[in-house]
PDB file of N, CA and C in Angstrom:
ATOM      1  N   UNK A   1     -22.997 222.670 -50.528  1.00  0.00           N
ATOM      2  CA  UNK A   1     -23.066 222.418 -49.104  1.00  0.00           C
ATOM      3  C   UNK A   1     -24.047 221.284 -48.861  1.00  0.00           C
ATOM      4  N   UNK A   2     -24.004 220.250 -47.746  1.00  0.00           N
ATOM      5  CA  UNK A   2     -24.458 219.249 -47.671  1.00  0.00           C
ATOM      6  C   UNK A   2     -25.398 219.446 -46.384  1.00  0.00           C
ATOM      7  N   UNK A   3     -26.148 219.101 -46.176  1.00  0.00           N
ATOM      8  CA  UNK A   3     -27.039 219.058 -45.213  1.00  0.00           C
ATOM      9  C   UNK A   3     -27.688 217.514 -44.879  1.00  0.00           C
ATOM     10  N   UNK A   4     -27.275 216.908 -44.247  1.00  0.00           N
ATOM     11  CA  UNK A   4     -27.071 215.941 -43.866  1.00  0.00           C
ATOM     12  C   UNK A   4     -28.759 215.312 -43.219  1.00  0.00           C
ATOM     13  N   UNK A   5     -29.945 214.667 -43.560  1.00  0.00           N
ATOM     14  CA  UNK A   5     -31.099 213.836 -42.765  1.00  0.00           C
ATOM     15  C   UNK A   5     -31.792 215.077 -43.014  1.00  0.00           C
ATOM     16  N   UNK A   6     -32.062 216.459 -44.197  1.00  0.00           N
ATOM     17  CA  UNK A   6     -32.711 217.353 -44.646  1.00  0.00           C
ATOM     18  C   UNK A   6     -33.767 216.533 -45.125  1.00  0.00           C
ATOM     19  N   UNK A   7     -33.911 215.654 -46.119  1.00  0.00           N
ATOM     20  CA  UNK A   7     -35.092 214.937 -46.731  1.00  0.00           C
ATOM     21  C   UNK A   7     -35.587 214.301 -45.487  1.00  0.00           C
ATOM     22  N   UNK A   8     -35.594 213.924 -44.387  1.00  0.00           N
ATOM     23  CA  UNK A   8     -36.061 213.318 -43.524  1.00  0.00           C
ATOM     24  C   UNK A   8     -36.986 214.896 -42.640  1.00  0.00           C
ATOM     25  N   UNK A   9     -35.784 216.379 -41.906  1.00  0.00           N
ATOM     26  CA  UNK A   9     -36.314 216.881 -41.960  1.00  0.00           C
ATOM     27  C   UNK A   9     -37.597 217.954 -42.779  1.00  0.00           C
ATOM     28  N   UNK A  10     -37.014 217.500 -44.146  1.00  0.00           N
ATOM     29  CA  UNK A  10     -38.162 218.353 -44.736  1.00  0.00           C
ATOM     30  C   UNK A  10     -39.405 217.912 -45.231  1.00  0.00           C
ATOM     31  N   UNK A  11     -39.463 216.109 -44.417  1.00  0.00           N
ATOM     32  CA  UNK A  11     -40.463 215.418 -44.830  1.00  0.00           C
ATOM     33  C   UNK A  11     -41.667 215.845 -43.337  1.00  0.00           C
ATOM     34  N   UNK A  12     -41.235 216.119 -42.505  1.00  0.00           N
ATOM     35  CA  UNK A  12     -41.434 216.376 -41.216  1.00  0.00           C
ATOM     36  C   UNK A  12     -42.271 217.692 -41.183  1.00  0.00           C
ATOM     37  N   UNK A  13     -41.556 218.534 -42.083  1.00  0.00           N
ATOM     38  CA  UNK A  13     -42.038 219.979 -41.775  1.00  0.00           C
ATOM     39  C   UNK A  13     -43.101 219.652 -42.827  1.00  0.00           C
ATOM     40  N   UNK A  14     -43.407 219.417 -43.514  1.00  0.00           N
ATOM     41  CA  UNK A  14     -44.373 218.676 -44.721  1.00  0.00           C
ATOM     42  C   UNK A  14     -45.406 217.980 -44.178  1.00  0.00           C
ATOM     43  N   UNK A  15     -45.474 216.416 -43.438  1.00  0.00           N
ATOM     44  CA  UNK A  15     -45.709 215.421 -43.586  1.00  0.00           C
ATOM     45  C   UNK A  15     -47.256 215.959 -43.085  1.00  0.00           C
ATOM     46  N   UNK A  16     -47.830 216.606 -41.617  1.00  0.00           N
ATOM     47  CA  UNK A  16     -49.001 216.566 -41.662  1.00  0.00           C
ATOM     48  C   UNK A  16     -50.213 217.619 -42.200  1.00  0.00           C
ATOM     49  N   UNK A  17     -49.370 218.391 -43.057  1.00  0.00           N
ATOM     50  CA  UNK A  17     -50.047 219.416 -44.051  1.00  0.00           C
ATOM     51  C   UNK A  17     -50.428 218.698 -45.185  1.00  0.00           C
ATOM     52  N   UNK A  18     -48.910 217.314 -45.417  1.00  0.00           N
ATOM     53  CA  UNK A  18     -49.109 217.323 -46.550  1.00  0.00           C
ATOM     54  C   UNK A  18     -49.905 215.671 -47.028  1.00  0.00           C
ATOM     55  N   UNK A  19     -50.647 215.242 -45.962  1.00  0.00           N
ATOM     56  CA  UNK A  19     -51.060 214.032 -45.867  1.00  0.00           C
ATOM     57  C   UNK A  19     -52.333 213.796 -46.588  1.00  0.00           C
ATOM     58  N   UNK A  20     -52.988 214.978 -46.871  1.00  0.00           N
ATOM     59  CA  UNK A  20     -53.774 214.867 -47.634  1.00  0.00           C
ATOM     60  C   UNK A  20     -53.791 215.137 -49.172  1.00  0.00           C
ATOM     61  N   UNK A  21     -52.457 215.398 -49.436  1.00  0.00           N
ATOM     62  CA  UNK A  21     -51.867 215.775 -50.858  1.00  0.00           C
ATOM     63  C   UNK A  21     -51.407 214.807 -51.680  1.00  0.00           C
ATOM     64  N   UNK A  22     -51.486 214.689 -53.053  1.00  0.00           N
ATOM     65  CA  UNK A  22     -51.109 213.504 -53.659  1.00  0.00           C
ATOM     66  C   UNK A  22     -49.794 213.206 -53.575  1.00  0.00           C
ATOM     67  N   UNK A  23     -49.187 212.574 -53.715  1.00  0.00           N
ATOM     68  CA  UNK A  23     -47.768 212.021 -53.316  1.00  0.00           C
ATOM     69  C   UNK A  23     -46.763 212.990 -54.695  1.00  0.00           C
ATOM     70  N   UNK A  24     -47.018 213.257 -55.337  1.00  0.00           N
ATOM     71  CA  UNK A  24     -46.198 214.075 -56.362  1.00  0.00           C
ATOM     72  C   UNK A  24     -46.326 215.514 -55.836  1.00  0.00           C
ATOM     73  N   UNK A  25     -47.374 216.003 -55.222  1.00  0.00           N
ATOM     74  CA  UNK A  25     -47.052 217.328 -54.352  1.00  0.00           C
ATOM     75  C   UNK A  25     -46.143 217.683 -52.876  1.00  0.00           C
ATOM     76  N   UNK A  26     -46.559 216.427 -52.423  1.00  0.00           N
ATOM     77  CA  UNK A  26     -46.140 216.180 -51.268  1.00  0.00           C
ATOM     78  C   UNK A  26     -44.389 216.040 -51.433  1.00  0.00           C
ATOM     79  N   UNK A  27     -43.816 215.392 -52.566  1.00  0.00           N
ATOM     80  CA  UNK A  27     -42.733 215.241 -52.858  1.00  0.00           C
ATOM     81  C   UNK A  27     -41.850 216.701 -53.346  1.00  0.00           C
ATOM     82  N   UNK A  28     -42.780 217.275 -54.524  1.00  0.00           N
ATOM     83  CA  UNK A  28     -42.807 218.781 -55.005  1.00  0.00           C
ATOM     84  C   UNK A  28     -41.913 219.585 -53.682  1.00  0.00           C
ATOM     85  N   UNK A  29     -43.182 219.372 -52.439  1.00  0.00           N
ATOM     86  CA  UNK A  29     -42.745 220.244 -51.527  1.00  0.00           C
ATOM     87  C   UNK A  29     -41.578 219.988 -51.003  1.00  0.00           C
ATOM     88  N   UNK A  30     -41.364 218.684 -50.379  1.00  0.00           N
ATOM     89  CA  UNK A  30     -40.093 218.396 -49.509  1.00  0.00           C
ATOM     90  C   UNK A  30     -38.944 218.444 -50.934  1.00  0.00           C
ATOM     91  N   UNK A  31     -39.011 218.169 -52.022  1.00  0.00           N
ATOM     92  CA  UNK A  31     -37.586 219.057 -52.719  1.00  0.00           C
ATOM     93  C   UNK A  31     -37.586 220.050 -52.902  1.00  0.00           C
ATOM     94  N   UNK A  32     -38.668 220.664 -52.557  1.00  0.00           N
ATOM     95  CA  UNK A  32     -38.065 222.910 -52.643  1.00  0.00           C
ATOM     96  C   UNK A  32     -37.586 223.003 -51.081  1.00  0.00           C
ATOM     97  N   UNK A  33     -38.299 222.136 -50.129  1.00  0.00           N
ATOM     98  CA  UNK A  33     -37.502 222.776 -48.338  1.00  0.00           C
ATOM     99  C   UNK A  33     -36.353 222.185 -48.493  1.00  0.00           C
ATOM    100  N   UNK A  34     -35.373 221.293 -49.389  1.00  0.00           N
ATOM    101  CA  UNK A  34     -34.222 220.286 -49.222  1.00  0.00           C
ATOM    102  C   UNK A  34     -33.905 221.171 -49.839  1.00  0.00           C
ATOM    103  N   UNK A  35     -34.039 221.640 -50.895  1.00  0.00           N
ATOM    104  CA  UNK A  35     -32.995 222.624 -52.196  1.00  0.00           C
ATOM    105  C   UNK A  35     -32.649 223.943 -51.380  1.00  0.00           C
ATOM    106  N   UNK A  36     -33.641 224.595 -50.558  1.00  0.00           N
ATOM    107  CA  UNK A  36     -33.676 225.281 -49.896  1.00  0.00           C
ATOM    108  C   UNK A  36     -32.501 225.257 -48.503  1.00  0.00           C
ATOM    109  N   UNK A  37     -32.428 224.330 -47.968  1.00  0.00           N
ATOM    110  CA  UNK A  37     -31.735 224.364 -46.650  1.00  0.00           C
ATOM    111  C   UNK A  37     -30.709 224.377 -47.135  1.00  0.00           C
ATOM    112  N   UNK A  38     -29.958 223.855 -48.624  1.00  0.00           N
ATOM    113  CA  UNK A  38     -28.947 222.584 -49.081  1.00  0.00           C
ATOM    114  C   UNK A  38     -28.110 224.317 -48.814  1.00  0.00           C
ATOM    115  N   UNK A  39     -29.084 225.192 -49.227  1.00  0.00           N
ATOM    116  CA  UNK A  39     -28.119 226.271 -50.124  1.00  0.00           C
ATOM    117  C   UNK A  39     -27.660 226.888 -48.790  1.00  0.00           C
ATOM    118  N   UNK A  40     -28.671 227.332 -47.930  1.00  0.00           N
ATOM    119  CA  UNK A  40     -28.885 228.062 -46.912  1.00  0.00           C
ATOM    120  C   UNK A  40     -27.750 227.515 -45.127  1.00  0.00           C
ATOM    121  N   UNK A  41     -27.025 226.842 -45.450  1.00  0.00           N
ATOM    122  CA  UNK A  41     -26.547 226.318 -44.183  1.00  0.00           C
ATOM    123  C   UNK A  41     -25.431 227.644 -43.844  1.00  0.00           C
ATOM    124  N   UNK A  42     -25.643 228.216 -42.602  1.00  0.00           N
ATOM    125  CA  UNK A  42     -25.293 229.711 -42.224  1.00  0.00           C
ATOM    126  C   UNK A  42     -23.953 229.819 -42.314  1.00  0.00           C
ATOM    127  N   UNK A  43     -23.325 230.779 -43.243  1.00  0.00           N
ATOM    128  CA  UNK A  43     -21.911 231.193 -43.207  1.00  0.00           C
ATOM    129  C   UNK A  43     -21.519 231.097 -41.992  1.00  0.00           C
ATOM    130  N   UNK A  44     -21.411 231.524 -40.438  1.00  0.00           N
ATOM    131  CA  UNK A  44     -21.086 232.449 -39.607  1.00  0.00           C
ATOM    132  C   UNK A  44     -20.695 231.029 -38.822  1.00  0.00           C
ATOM    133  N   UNK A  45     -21.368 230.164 -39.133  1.00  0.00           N
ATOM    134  CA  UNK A  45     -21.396 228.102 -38.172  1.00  0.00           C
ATOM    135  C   UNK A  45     -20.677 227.855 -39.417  1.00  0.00           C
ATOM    136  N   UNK A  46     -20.489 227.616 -40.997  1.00  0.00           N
ATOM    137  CA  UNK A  46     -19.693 227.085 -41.300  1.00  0.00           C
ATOM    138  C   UNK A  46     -18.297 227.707 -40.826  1.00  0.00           C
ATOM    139  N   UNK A  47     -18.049 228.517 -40.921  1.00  0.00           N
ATOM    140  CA  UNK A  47     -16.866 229.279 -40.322  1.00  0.00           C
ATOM    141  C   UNK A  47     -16.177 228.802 -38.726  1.00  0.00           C
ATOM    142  N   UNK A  48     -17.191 228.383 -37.844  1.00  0.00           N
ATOM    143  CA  UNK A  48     -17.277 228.135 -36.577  1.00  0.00           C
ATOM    144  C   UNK A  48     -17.192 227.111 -36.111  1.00  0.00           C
ATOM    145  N   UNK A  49     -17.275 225.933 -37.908  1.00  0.00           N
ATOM    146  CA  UNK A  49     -17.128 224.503 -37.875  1.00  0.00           C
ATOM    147  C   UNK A  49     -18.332 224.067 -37.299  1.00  0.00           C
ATOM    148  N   UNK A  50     -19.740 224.667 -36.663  1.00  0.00           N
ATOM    149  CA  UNK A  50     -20.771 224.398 -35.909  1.00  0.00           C
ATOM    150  C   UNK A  50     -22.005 223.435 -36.687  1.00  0.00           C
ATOM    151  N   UNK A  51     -21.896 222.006 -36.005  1.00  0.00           N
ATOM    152  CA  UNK A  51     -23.058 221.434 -36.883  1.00  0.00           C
ATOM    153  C   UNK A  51     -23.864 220.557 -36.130  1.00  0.00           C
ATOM    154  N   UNK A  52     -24.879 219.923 -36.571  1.00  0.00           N
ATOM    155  CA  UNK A  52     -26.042 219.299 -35.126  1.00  0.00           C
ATOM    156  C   UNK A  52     -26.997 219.202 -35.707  1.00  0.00           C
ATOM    157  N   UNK A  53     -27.854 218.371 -35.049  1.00  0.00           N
ATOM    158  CA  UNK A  53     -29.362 218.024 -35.068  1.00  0.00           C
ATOM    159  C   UNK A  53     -30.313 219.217 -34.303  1.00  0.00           C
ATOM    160  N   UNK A  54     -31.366 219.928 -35.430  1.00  0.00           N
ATOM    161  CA  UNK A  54     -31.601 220.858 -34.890  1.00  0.00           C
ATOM    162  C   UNK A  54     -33.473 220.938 -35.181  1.00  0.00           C
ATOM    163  N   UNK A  55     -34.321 220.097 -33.886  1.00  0.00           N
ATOM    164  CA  UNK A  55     -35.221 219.864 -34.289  1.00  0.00           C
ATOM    165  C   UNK A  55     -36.262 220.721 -33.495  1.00  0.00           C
ATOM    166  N   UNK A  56     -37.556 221.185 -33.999  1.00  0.00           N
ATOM    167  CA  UNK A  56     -38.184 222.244 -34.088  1.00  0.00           C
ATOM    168  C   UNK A  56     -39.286 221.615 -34.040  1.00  0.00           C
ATOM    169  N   UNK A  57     -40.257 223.047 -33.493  1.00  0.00           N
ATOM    170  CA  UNK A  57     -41.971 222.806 -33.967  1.00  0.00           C
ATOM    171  C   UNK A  57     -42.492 224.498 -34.311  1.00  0.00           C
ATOM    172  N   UNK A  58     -43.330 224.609 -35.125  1.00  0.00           N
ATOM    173  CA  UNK A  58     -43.519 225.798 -36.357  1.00  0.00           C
ATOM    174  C   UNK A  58     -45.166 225.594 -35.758  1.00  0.00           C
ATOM    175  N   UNK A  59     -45.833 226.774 -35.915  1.00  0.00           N
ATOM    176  CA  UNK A  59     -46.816 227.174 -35.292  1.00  0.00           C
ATOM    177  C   UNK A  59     -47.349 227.667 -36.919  1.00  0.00           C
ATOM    178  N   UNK A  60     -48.317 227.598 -37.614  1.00  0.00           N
ATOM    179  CA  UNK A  60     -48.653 227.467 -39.077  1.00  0.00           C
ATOM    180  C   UNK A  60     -49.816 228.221 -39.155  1.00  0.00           C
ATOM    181  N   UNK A  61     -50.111 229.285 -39.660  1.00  0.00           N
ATOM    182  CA  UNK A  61     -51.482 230.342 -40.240  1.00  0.00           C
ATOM    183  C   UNK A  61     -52.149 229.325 -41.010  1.00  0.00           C
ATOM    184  N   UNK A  62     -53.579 229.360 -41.540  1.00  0.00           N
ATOM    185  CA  UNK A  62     -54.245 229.031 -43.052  1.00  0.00           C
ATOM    186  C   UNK A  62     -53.566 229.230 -43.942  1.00  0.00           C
ATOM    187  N   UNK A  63     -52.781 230.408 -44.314  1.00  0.00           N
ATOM    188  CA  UNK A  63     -51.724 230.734 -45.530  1.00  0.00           C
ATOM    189  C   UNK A  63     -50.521 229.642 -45.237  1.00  0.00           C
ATOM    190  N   UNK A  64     -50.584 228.968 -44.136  1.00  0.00           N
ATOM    191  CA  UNK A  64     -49.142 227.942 -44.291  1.00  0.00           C
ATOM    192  C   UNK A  64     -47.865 228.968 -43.611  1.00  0.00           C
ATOM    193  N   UNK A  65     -48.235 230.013 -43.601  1.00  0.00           N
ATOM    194  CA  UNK A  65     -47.194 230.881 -43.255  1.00  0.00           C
ATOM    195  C   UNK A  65     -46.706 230.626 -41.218  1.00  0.00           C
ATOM    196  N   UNK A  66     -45.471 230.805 -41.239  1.00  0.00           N
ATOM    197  CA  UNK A  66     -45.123 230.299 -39.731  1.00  0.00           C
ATOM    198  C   UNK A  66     -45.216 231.590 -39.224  1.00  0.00           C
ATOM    199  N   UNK A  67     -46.074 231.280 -37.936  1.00  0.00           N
ATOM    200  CA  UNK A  67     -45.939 232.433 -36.933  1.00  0.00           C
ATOM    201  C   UNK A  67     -45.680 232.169 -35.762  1.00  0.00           C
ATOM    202  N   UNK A  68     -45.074 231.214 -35.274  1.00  0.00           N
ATOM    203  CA  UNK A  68     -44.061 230.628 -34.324  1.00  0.00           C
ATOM    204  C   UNK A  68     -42.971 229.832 -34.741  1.00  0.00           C
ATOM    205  N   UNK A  69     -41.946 229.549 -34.285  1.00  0.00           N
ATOM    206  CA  UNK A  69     -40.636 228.670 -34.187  1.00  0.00           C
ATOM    207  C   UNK A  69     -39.936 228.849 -33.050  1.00  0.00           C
ATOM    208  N   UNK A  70     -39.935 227.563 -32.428  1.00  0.00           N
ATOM    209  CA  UNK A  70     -39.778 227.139 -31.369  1.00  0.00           C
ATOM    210  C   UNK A  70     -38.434 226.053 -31.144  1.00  0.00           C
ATOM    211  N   UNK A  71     -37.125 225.724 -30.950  1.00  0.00           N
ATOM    212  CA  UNK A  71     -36.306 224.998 -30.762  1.00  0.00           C
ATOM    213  C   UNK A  71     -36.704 224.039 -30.054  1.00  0.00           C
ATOM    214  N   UNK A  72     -36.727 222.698 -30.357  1.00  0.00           N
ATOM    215  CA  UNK A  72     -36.813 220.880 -29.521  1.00  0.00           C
ATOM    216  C   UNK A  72     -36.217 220.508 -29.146  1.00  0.00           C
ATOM    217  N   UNK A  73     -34.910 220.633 -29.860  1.00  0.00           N
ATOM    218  CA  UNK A  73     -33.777 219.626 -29.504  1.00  0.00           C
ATOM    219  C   UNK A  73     -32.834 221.016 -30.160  1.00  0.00           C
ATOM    220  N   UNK A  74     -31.318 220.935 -29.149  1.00  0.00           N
ATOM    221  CA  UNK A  74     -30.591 221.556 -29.615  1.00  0.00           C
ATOM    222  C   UNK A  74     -29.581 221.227 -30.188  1.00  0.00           C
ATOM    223  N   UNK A  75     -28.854 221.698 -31.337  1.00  0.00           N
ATOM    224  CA  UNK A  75     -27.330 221.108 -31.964  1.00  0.00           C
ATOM    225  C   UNK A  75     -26.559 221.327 -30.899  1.00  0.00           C
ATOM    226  N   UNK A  76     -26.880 222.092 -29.469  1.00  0.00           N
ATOM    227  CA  UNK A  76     -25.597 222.656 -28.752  1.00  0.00           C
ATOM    228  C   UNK A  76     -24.458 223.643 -28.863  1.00  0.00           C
ATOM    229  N   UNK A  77     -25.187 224.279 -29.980  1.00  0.00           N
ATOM    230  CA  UNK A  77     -24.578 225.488 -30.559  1.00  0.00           C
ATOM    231  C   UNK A  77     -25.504 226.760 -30.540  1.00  0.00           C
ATOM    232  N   UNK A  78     -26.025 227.555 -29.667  1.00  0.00           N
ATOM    233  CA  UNK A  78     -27.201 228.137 -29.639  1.00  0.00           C
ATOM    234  C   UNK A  78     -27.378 229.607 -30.560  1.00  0.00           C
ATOM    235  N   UNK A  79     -26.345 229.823 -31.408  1.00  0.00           N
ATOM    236  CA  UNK A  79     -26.427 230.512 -32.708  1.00  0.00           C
ATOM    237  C   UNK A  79     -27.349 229.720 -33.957  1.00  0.00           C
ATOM    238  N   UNK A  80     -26.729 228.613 -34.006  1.00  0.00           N
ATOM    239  CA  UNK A  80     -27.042 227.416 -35.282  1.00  0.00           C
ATOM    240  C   UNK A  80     -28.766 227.091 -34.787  1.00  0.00           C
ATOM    241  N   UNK A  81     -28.702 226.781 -33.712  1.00  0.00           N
ATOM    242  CA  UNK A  81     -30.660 226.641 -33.162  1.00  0.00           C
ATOM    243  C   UNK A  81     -31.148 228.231 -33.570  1.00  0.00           C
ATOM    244  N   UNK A  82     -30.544 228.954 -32.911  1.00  0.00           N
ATOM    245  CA  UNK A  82     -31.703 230.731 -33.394  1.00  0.00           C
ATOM    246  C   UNK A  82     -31.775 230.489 -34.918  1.00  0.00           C
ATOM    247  N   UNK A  83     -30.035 230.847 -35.549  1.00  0.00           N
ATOM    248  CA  UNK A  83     -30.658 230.362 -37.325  1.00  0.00           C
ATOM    249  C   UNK A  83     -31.083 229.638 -38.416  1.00  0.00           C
ATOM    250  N   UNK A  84     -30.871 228.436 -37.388  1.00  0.00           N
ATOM    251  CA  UNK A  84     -32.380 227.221 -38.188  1.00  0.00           C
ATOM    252  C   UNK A  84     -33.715 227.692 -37.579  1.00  0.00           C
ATOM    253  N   UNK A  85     -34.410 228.378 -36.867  1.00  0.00           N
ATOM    254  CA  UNK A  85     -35.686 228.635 -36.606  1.00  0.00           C
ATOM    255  C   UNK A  85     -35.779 230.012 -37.453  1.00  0.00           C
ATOM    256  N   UNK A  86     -35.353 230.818 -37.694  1.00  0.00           N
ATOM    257  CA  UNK A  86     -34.581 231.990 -38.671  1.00  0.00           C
ATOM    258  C   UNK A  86     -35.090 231.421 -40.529  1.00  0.00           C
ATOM    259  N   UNK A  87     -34.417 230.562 -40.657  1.00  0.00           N
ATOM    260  CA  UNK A  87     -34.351 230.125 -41.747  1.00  0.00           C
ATOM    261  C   UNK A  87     -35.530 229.304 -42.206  1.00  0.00           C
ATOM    262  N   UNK A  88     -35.908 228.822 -41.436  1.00  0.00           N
ATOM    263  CA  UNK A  88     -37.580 227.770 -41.403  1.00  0.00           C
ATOM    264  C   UNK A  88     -38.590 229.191 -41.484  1.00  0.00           C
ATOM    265  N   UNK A  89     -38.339 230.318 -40.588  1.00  0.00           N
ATOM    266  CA  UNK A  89     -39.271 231.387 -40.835  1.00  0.00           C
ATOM    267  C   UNK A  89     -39.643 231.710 -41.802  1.00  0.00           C
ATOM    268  N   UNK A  90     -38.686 232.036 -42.735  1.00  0.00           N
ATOM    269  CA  UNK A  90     -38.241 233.224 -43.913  1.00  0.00           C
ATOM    270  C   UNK A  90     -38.487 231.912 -44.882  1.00  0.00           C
ATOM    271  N   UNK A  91     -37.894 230.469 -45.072  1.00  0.00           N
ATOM    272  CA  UNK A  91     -37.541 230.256 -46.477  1.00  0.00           C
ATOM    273  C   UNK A  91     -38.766 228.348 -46.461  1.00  0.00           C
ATOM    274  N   UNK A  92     -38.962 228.238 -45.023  1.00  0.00           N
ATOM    275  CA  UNK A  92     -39.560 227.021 -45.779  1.00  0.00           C
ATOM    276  C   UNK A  92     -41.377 227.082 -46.608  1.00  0.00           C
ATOM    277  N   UNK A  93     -41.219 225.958 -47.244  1.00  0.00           N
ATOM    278  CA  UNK A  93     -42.608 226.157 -47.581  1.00  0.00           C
ATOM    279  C   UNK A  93     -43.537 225.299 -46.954  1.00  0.00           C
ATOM    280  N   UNK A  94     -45.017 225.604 -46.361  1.00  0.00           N
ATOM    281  CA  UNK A  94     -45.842 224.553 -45.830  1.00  0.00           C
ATOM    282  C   UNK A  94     -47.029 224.922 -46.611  1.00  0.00           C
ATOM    283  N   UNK A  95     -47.995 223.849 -46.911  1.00  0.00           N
ATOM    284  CA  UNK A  95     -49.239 223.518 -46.880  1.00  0.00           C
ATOM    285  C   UNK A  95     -50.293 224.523 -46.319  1.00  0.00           C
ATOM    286  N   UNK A  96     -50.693 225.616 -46.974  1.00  0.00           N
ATOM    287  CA  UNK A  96     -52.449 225.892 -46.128  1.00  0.00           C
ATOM    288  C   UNK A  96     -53.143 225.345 -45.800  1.00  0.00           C
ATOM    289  N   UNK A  97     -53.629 225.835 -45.074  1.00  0.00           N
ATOM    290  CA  UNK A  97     -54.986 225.087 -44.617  1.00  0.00           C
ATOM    291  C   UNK A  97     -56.453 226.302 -44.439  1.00  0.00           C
ATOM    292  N   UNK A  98     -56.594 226.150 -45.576  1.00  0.00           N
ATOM    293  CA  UNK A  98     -57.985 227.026 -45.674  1.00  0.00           C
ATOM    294  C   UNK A  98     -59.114 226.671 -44.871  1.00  0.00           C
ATOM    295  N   UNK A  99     -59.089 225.261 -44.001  1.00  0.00           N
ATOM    296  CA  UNK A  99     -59.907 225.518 -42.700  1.00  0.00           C
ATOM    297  C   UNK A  99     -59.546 225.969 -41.514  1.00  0.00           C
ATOM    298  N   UNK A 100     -58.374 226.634 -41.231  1.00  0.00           N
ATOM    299  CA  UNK A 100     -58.368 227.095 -40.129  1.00  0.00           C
ATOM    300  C   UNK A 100     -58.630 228.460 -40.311  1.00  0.00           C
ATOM    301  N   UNK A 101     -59.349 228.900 -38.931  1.00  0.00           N
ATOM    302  CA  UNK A 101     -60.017 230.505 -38.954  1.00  0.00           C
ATOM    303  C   UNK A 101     -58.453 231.468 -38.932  1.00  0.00           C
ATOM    304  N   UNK A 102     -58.893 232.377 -39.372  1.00  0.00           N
ATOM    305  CA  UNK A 102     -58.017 233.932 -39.306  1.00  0.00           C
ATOM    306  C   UNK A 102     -57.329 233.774 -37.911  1.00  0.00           C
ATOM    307  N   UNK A 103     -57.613 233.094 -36.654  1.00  0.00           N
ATOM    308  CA  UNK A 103     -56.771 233.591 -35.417  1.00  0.00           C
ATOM    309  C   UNK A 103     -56.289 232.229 -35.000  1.00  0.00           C
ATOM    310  N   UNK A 104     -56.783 231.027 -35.613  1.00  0.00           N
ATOM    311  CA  UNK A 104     -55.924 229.458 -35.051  1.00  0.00           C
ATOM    312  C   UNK A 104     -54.692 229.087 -35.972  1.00  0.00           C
ATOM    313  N   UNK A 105     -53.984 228.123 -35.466  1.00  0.00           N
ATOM    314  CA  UNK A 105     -52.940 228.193 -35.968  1.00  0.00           C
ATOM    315  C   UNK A 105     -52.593 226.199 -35.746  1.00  0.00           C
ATOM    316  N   UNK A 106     -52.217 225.650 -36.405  1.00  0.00           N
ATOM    317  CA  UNK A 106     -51.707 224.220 -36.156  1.00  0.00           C
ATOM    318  C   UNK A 106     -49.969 224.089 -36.238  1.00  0.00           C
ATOM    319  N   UNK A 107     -49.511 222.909 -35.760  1.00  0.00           N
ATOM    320  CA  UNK A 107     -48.146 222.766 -35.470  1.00  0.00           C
ATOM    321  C   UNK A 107     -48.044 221.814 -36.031  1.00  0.00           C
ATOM    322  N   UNK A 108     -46.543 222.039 -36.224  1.00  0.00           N
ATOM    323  CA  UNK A 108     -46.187 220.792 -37.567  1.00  0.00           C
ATOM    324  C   UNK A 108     -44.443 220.624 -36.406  1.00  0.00           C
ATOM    325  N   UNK A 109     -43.964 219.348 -36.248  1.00  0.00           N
ATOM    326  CA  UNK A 109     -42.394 219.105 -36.326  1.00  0.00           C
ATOM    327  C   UNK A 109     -41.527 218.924 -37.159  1.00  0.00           C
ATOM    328  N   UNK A 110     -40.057 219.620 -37.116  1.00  0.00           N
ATOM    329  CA  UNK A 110     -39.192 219.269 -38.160  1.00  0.00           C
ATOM    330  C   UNK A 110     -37.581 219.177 -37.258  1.00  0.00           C
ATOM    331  N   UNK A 111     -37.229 218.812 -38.581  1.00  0.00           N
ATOM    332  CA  UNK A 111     -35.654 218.272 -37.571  1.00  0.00           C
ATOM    333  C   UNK A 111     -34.872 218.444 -38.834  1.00  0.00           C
ATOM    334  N   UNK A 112     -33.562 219.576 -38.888  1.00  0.00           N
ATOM    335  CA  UNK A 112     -32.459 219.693 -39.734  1.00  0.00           C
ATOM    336  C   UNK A 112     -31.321 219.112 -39.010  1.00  0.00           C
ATOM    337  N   UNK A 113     -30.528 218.131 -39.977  1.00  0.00           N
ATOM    338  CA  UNK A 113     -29.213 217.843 -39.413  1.00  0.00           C
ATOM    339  C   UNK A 113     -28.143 218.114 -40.251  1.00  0.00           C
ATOM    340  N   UNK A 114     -27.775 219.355 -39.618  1.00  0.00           N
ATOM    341  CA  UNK A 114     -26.541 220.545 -40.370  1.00  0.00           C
ATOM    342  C   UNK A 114     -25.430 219.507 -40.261  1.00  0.00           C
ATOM    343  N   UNK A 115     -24.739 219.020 -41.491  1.00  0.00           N
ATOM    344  CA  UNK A 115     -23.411 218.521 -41.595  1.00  0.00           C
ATOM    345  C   UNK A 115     -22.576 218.949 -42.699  1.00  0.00           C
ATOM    346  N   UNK A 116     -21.649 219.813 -41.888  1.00  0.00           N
ATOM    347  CA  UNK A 116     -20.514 220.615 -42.130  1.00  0.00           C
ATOM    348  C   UNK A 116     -19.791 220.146 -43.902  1.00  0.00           C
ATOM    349  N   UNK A 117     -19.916 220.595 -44.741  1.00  0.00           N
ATOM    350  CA  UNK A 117     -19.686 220.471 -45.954  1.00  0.00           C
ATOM    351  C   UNK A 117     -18.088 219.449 -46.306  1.00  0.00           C
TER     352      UNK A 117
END
């Protein structure tokens, strides 16, 4: 399955975690969120033919872990927006940040553009 401007979004969901990382990590990361989406594009929209630009902002713990996802822009398919914020929850990877305290949280943007296999 093809996922179409993924290296662009998964440079995004990366880029300001990962700005202080050497460029071979930084890369590391955005090919596990690309390998990741490549696989992950939702049965239920391929079936539905449903595909789009589906760009986001992720609300990020110290562990890197997302505890918000929020829709930006919609594909216009409002299944395919819930399960790209779904799927960014559960499967992407971000950057810690061991200076932020136990209760703050920083935001990162990303943008998947689901194209139909």
């Amino acid at each position: 399955m093809l996922i179409r401007s993924v290296i662009a979004g998964a440079c995004l969901l990366a880029a300001p975690a990962a700005l202080a990382q050497p460029a071979d990590q930084k890369a590391g990361q955005n090919a596990l969120n690309w390998e990741i989406f490549q696989k992950l594009y939702p049965k239920r929209a391929i079936a539905a033919r449903e595909e789009g630009a589906v760009g986001f902002v992720v609300d990020l713990d110290s562990k890197g872990e997302v505890t918000r996802c929020k829709v930006t822009h919609s594909s216009r398919h409002p299944l395919l927006d819930e399960e790209t914020c779904q799927l960014v929850t559960l499967h992407a990877q971000f950057t810690p940040d061991p200076a932020l305290g136990p209760s703050q949280t920083k935001s990162h943007q990303g943008l998947i553009a689901w194209k139909l296999p």
